[in-house]
N, C-alpha and C. Protein backbone atom coordinates (compact mmCIF):
# COMPACT_ATOMS: atom_id res chain seq x y z
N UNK A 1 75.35 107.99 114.49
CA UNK A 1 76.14 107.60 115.67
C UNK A 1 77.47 106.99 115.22
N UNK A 2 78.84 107.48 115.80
CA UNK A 2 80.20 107.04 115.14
C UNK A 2 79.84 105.14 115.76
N UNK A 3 80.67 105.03 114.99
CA UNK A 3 80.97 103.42 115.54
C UNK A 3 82.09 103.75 116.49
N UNK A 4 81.99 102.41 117.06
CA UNK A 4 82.94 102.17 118.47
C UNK A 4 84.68 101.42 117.81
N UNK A 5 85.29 101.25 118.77
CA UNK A 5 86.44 100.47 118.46
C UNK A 5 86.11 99.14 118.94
N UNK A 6 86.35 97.92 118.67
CA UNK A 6 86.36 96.59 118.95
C UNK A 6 87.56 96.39 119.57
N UNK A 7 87.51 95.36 120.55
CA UNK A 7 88.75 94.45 120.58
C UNK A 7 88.47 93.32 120.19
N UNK A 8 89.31 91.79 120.05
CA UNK A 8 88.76 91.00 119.80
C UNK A 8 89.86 90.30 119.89
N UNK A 9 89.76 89.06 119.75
CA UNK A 9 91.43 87.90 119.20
C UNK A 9 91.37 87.40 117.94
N UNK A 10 91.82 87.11 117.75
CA UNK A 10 91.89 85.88 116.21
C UNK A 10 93.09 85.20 115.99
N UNK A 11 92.52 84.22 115.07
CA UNK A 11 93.78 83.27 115.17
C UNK A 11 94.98 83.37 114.33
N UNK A 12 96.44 83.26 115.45
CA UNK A 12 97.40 83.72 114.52
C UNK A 12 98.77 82.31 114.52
N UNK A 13 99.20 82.94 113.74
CA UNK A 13 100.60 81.60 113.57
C UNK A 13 100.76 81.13 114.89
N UNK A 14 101.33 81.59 115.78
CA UNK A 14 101.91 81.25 117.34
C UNK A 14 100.42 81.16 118.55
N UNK A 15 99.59 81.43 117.95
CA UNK A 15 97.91 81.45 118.71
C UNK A 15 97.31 82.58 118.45
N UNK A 16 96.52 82.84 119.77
CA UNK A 16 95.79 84.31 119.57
C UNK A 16 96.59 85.34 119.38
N UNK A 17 95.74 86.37 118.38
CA UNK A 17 96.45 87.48 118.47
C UNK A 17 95.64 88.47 118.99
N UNK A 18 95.64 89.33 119.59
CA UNK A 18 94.71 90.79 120.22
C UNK A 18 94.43 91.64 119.27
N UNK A 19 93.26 92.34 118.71
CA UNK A 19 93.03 93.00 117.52
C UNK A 19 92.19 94.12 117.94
N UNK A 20 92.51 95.60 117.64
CA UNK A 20 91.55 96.26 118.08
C UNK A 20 91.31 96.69 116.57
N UNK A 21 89.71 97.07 116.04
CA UNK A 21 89.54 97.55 115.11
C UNK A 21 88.28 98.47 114.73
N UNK A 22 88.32 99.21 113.68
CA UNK A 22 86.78 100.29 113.59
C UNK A 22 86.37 100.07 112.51
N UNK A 23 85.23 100.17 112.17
CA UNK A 23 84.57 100.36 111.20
C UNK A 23 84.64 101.57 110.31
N UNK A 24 84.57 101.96 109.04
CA UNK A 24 84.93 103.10 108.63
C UNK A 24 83.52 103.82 109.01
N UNK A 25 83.36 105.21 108.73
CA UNK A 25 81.87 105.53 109.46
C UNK A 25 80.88 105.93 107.84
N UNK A 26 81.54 105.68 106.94
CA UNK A 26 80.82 105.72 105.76
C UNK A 26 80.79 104.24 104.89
N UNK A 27 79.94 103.89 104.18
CA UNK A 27 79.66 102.23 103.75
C UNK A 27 80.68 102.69 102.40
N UNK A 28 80.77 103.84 101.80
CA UNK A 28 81.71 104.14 101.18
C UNK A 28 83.15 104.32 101.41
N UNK A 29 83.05 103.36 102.22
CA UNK A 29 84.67 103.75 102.89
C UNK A 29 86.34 103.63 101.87
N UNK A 30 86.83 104.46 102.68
CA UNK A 30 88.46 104.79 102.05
C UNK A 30 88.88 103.66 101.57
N UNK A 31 89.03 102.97 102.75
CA UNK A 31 89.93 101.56 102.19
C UNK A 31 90.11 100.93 103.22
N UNK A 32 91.13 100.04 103.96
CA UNK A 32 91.52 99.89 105.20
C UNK A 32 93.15 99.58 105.18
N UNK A 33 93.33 100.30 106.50
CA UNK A 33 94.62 100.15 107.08
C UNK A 33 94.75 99.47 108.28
N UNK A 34 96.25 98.70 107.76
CA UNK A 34 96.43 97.72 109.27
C UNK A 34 97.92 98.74 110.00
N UNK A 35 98.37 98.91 110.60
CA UNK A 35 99.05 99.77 111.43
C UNK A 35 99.79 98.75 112.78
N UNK A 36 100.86 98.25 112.95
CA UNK A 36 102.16 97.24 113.83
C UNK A 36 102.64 98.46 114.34
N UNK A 37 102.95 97.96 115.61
CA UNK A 37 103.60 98.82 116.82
C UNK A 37 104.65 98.43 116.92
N UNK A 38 105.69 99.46 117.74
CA UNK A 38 106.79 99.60 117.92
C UNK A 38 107.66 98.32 118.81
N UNK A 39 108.52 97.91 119.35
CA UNK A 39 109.51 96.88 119.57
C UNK A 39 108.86 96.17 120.73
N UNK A 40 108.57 95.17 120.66
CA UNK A 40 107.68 94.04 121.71
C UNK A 40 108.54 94.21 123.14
N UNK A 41 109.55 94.00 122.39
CA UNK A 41 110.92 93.82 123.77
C UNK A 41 111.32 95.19 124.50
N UNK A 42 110.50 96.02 124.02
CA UNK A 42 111.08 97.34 124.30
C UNK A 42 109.94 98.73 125.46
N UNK A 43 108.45 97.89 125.56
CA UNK A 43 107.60 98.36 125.61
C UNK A 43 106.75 99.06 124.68
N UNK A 44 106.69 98.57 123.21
CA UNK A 44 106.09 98.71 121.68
C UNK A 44 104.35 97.43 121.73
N UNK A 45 103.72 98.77 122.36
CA UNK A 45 102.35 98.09 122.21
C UNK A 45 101.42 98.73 121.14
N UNK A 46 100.01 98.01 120.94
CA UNK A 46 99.03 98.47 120.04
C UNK A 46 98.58 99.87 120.71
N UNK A 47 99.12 100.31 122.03
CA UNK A 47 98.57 101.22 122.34
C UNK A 47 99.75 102.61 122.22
N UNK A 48 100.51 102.32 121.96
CA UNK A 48 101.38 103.37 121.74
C UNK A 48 100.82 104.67 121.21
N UNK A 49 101.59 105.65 121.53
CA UNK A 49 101.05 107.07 121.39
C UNK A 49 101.13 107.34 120.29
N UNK A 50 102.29 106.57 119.12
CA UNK A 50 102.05 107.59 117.64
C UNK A 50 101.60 106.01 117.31
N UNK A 51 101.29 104.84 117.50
CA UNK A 51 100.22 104.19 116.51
C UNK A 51 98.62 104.87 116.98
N UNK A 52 98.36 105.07 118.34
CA UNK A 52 96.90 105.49 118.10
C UNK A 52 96.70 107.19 117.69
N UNK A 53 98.07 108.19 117.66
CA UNK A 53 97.84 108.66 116.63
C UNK A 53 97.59 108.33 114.99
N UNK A 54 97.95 107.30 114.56
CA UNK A 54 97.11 107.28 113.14
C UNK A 54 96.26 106.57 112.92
N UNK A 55 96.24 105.40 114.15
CA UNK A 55 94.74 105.15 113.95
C UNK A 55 93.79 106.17 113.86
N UNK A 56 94.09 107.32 114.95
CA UNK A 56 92.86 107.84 114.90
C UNK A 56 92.45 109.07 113.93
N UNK A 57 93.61 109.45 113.22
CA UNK A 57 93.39 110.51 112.26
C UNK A 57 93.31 109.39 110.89
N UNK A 58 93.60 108.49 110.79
CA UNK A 58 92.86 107.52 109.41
C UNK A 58 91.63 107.43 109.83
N UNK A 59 91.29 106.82 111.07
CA UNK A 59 89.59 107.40 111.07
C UNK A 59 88.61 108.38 110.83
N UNK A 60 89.21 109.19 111.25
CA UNK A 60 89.26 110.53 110.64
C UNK A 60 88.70 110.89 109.67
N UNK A 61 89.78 110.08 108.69
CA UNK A 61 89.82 110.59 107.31
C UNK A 61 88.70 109.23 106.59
N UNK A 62 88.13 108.34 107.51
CA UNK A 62 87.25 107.70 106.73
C UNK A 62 87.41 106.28 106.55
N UNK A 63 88.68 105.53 106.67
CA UNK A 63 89.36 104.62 107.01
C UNK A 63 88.62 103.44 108.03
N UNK A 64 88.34 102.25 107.78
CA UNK A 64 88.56 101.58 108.68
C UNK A 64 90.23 100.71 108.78
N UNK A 65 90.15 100.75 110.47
CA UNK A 65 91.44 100.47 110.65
C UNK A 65 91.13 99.22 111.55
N UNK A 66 92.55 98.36 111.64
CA UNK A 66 93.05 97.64 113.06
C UNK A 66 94.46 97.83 113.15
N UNK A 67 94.54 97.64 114.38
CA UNK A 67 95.46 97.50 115.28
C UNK A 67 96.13 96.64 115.89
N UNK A 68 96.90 95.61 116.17
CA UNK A 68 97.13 94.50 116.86
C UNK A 68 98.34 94.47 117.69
N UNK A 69 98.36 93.59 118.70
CA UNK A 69 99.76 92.96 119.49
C UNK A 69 100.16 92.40 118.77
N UNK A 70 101.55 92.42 118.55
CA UNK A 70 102.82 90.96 118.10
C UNK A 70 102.34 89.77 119.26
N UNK A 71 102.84 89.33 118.51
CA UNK A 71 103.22 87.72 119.85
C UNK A 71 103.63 88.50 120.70
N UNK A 72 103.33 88.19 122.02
CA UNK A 72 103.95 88.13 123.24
C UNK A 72 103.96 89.00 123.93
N UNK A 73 102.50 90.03 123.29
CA UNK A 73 102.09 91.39 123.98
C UNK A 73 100.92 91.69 123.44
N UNK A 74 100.70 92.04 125.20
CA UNK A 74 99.01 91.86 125.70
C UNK A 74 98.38 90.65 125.81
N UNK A 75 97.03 90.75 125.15
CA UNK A 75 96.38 89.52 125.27
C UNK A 75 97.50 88.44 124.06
N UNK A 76 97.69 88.71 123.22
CA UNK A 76 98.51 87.96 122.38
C UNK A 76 99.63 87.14 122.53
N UNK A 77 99.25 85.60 121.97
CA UNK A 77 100.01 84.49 122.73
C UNK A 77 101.10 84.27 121.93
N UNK A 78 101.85 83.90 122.21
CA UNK A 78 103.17 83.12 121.64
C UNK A 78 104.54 83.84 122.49
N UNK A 79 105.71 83.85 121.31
CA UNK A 79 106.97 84.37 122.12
C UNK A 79 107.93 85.60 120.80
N UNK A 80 108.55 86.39 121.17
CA UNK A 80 108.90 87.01 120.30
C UNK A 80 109.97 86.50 119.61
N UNK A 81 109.67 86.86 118.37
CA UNK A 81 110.48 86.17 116.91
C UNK A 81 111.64 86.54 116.37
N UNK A 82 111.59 87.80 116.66
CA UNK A 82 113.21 87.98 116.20
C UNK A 82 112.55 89.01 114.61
N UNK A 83 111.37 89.22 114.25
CA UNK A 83 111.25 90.01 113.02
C UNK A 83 110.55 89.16 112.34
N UNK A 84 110.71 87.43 112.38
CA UNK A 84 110.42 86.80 111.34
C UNK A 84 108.92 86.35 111.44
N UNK A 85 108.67 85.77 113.19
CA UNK A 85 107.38 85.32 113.14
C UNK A 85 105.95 86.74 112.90
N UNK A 86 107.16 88.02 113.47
CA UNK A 86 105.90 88.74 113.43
C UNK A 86 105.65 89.56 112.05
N UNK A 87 106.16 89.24 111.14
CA UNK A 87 105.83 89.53 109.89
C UNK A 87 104.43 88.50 109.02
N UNK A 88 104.68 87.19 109.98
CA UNK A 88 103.41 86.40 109.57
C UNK A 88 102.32 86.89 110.48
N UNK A 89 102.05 87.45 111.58
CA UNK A 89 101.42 88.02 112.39
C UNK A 89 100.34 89.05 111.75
N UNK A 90 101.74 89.87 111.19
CA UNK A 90 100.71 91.01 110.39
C UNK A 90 100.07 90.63 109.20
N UNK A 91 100.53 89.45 108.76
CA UNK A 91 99.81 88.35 107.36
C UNK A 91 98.51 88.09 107.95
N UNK A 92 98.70 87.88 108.85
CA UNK A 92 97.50 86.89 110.09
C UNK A 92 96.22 88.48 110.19
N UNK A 93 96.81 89.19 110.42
CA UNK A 93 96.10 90.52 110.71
C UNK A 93 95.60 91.06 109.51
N UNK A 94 96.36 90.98 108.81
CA UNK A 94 95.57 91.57 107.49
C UNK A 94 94.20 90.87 106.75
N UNK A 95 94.96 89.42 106.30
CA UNK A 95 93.80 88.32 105.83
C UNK A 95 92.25 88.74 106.95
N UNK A 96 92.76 88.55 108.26
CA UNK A 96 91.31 88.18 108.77
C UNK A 96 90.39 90.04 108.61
N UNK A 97 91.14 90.75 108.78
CA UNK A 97 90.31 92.46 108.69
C UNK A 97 89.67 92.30 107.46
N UNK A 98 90.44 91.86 106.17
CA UNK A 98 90.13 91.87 104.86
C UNK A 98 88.46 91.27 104.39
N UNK A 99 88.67 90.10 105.36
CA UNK A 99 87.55 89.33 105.57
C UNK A 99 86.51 89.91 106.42
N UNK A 100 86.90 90.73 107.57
CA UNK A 100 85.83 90.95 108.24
C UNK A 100 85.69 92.41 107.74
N UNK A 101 86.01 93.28 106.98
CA UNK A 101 85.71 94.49 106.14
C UNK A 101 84.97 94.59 105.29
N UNK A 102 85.18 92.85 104.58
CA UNK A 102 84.72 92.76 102.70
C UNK A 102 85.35 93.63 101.93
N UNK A 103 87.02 93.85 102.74
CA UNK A 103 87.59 94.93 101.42
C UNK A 103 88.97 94.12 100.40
N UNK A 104 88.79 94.98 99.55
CA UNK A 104 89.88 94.11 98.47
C UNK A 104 91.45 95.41 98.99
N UNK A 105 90.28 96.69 99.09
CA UNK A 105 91.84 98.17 98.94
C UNK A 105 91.89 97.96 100.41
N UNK A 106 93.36 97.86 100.90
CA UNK A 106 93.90 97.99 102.04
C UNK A 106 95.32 98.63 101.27
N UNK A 107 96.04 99.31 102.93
CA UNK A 107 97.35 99.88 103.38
C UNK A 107 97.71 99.35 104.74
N UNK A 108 99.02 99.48 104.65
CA UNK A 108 99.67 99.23 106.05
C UNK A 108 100.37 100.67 106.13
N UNK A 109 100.60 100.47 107.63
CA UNK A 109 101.13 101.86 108.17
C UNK A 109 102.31 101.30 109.53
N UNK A 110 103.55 101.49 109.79
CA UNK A 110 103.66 100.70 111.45
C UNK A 110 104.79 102.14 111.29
N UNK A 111 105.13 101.90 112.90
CA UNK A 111 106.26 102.94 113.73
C UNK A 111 107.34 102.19 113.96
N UNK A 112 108.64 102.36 113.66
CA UNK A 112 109.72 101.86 114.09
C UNK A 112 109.70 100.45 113.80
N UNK A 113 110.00 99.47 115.30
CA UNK A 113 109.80 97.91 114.61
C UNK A 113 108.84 97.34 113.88
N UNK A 114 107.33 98.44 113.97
CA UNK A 114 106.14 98.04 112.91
C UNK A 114 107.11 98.18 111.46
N UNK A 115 107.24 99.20 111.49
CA UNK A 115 107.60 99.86 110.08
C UNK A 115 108.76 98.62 109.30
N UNK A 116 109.43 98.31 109.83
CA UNK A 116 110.54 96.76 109.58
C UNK A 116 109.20 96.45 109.37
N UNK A 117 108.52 95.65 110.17
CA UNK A 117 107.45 94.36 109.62
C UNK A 117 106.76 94.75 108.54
N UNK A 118 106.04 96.01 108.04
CA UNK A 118 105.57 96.16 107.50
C UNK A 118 106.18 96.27 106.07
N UNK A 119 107.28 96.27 105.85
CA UNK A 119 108.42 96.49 104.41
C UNK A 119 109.28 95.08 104.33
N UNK A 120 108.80 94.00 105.37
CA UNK A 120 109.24 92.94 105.63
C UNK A 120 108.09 92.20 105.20
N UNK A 121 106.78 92.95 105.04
CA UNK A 121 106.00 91.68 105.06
C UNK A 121 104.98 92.14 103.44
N UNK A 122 105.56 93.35 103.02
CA UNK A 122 104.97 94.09 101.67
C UNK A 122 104.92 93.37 100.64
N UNK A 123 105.87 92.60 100.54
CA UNK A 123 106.06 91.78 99.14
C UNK A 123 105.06 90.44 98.97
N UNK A 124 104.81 89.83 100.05
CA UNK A 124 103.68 88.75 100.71
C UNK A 124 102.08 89.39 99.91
N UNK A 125 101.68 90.41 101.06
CA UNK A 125 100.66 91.48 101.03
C UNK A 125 100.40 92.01 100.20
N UNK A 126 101.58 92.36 99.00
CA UNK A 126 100.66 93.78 98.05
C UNK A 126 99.82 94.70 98.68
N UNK A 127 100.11 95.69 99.45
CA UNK A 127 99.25 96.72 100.20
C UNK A 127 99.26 97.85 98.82
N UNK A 128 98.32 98.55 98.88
CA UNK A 128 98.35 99.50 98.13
C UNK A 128 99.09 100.68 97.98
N UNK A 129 99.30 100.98 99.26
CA UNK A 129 99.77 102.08 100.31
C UNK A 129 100.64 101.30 101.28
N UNK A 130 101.74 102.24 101.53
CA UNK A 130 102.57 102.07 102.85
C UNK A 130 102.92 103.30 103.65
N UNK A 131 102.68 103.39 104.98
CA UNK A 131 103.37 104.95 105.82
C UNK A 131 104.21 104.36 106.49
N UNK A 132 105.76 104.70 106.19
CA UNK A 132 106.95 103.99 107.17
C UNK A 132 107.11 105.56 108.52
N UNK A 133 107.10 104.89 109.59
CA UNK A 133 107.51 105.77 110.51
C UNK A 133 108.69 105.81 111.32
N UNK A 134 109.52 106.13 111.49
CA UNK A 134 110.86 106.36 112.03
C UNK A 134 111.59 104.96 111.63
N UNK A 135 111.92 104.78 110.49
CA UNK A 135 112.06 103.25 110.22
C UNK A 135 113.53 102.68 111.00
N UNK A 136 113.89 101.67 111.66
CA UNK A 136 115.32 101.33 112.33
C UNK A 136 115.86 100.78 111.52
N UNK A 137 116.33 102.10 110.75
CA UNK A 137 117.67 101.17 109.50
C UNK A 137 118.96 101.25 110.63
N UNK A 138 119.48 100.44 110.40
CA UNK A 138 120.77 100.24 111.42
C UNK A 138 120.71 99.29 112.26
N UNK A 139 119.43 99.04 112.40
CA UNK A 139 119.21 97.99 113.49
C UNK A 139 118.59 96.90 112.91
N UNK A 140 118.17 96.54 112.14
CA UNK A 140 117.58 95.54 111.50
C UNK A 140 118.43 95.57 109.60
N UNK A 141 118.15 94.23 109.08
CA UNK A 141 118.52 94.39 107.97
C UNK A 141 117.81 94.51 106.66
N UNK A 142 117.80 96.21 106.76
CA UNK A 142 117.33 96.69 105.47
C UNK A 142 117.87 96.62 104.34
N UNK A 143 119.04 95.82 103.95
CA UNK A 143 119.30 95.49 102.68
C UNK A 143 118.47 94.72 101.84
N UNK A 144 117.86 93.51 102.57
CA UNK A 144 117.29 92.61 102.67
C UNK A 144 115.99 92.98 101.92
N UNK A 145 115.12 94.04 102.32
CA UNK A 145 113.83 94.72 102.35
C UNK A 145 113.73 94.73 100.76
N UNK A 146 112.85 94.18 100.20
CA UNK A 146 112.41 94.37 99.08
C UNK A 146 112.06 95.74 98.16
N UNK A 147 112.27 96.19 96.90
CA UNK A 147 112.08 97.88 96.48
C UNK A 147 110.52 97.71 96.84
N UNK A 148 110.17 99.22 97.47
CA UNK A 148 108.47 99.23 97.48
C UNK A 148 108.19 99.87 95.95
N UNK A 149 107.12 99.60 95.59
CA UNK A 149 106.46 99.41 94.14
C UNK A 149 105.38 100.09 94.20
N UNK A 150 104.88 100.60 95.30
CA UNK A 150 103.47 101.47 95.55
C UNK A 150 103.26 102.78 95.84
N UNK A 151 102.91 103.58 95.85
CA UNK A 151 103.22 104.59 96.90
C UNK A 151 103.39 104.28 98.14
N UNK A 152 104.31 105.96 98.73
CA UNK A 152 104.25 105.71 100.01
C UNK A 152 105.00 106.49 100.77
N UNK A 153 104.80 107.21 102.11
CA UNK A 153 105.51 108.11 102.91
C UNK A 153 106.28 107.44 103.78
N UNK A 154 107.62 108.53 103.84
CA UNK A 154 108.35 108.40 105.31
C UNK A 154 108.24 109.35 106.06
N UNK A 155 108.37 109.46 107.39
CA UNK A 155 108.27 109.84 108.36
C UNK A 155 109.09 109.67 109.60
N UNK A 156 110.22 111.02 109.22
CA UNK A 156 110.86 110.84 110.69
C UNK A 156 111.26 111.90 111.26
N UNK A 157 111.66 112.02 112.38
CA UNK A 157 112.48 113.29 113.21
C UNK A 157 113.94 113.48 113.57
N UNK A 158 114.12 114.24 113.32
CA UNK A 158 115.51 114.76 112.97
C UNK A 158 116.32 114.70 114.13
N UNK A 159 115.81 114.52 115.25
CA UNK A 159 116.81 114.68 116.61
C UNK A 159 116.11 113.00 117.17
N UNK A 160 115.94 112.27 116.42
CA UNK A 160 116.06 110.59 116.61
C UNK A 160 116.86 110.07 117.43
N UNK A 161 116.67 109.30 118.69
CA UNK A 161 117.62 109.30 119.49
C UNK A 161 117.96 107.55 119.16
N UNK A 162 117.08 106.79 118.87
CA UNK A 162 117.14 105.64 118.61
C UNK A 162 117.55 104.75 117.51
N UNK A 163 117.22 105.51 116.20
CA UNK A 163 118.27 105.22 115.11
C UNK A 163 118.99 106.55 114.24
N UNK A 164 119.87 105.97 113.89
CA UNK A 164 120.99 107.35 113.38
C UNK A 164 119.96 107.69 112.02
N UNK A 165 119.98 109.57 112.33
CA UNK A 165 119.57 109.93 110.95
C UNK A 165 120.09 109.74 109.73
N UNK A 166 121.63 109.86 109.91
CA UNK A 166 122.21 109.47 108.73
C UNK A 166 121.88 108.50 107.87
N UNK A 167 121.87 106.97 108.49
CA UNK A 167 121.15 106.14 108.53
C UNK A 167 120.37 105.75 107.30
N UNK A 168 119.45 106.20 108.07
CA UNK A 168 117.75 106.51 107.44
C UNK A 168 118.08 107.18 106.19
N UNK A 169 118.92 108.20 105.98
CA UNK A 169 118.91 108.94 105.22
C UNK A 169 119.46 108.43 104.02
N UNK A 170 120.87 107.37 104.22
CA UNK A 170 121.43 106.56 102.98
C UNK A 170 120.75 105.49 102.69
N UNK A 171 119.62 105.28 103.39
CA UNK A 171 118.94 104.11 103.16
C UNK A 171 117.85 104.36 101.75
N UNK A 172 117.36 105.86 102.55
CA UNK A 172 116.28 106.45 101.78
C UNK A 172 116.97 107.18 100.47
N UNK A 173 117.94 107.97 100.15
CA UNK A 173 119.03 107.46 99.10
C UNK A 173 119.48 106.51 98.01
N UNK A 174 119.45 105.38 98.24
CA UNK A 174 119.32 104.13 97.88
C UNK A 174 118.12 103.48 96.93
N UNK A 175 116.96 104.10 97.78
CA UNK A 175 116.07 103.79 97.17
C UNK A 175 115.49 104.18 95.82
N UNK A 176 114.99 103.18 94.79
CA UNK A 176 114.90 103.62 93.71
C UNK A 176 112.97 103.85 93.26
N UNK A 177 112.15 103.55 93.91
CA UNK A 177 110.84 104.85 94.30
C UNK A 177 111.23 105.08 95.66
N UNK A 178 111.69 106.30 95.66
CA UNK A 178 111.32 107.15 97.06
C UNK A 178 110.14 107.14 97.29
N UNK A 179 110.03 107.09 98.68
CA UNK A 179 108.54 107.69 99.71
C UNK A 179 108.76 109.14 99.21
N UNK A 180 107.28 109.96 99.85
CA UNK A 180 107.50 111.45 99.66
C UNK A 180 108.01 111.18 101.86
N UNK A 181 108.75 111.96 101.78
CA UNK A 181 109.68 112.61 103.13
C UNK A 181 109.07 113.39 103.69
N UNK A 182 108.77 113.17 104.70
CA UNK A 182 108.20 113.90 105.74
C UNK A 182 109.23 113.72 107.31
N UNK A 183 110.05 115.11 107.39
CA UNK A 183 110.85 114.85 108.42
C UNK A 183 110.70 116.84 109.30
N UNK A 184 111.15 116.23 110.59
CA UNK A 184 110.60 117.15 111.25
C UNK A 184 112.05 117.84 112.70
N UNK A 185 112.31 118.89 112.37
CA UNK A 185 113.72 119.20 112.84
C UNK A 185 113.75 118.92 114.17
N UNK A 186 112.79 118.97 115.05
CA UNK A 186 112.51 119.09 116.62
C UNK A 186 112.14 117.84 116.88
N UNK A 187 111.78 116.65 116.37
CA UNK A 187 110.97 115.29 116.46
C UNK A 187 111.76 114.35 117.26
N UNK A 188 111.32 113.98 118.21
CA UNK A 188 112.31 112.93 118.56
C UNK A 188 112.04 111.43 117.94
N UNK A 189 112.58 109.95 118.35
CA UNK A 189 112.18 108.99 117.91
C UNK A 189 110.70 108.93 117.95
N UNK A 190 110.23 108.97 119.25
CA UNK A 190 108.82 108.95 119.83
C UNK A 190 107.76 109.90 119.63
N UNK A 191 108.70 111.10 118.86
CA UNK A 191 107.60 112.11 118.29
C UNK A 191 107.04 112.82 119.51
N UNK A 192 107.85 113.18 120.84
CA UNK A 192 106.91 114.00 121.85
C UNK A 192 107.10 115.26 121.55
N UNK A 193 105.51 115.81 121.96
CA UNK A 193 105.11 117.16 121.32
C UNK A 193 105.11 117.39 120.10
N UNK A 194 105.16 116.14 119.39
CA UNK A 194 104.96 116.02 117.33
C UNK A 194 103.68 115.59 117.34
N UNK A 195 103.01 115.18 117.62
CA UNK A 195 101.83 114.37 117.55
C UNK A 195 100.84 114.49 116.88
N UNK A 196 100.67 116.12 116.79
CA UNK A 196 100.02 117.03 116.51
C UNK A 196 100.30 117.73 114.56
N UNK A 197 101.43 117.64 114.82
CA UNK A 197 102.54 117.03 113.79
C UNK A 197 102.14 115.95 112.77
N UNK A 198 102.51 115.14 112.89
CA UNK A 198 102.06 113.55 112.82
C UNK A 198 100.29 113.35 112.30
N UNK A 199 99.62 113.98 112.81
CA UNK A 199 98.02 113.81 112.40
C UNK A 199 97.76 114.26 110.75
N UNK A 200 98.25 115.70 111.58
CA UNK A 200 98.12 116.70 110.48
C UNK A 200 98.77 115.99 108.98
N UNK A 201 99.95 115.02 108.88
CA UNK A 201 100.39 114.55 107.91
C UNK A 201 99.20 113.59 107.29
N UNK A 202 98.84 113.28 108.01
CA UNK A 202 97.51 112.41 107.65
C UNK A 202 96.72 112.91 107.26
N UNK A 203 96.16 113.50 107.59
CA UNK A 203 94.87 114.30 107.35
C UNK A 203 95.21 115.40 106.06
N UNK A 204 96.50 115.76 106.03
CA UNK A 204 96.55 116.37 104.37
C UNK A 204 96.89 115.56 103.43
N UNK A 205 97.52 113.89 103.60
CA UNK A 205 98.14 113.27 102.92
C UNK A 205 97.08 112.16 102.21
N UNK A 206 95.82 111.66 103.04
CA UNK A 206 95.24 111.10 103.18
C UNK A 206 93.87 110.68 102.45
C-alpha cells in the first residue's frame, strides 16, 4: 500500500511553519528532497503546479519529499522577509525532515523565488543535490549567491515572461560548475503545457 502525504506544522524561526511530506515507498530509499515555492507576495504556494510537479515525480522515483509554506502562507505564521527570513525557514524545514526521515543524504529543489532560497540557503545546508527552476536572476541578488560545489540542474523556458532569458543566461555563464541545462523553447515562466516536460526531466535525471 503507497503511503499517504502528511501535513503537519513545525516549529520555525517566525512560528509555525505548514509542512506537507511522504515517506519514500521503499526503506531503501533515494534520499530526501526539500522543494520552496514560488514568491509568497505573488501567489507562490506549497501547492503550486510545477512544485507538486516534482514532488510528485521524486516520489516517483523513490524519494521521500516535503514541501512547505514560507512565512506568511497558508497555515504558516509570521510575515514575509524580504529573502532573508525565508532562507532560515527552509533551514527550519530541512533540520526537522532530516530528523523525522533518519536521513543524513538529502537535496533541495525550489521554482523561481524557491530556487533564490534554495542557492541562498546551500552554503548553510550542504545539500547534496540542487534542481534550480526558472531561477529570478535580475530580480534578486545573484552576485551574492555562493559557487554551487555539488551537482546540479537548471531548468528554464525560453519564452519566460517573468525574468529575462538573457539574464539567466549570463548568470549561468559566469558560473564556474555549471548545472547540466535543461531549457525548453515553448516554456513559459510557469511552465503551462510543460509539465509533462518538467517530470520527464526527473524521472530521466533522477
Amino acid at each position: 500500500m503507497r503511503s499517504k502525504s502528511e501535513t503537519t506544522l513545525i516549529s520555525g524561526p517566525a512560528g509555525e511553519l505548514e509542512v506537507r511530506f511522504r515517506a519514500a515507498e521503499s526503506s531503501e530509499q533515494a534520499g530526501l528532497v526539500v522543494i520552496s515555492h514560488p514568491h509568497p507576495q505573488f501567489g507562490g504556494t506549497m501547492n503550486n503546479k510545477v512544485v507538486t510537479t516534482l514532488e510528485k515525480a521524486l516520489q516517483e522515483k523513490g524519494y521521500a519529499t516535503a514541501v512547505y509554506n514560507f512565512r506568511g502562507v497558508g497555515r504558516s505564521q509570521g510575515q514575509y522577509d524580504g529573502g532573508v527570513g525565508e532562507a532560515d525557514d527552509l533551514v527550519a524545514v530541512v533540520n526537522w525532515a532530516r530528523t523525522h526521515f533518519n536521513v543524513d543524504r538529502f537535496s533541495l529543489a525550489g521554482f523561481s523565488f524557491g530556487s533564490y532560497i534554495t542557492l541562498k540557503a546551500q552554503p548553510v545546508l550542504q545539500a547534496e543535490r540542487l534542481m534550480i527552476v526558472a531561477p529570478p536572476v535580475g530580480l534578486y541578488d545573484f552576485s551574492a549567491i555562493e559557487e554551487v560545489r555539488v551537482p546540479w540542474e537548471m531548468v528554464i523556458g525560453l519564452q519566460d515572461e517573468v525574468v529575462e532569458v538573457a539574464e539567466m543566461m549570463q548568470w549561468f555563464g559566469r558560473l564556474q560548475q555549471k548545472p547540466t541545462l535543461y531549457a525548453r523553447a515553448n516554456a513559459s515562466h510557469f511552465f503551462h503545457g510543460q509539465l509533462l516536460w518538467l517530470k520527464r526531466i526527473i524521472l530521466s535525471e533522477y
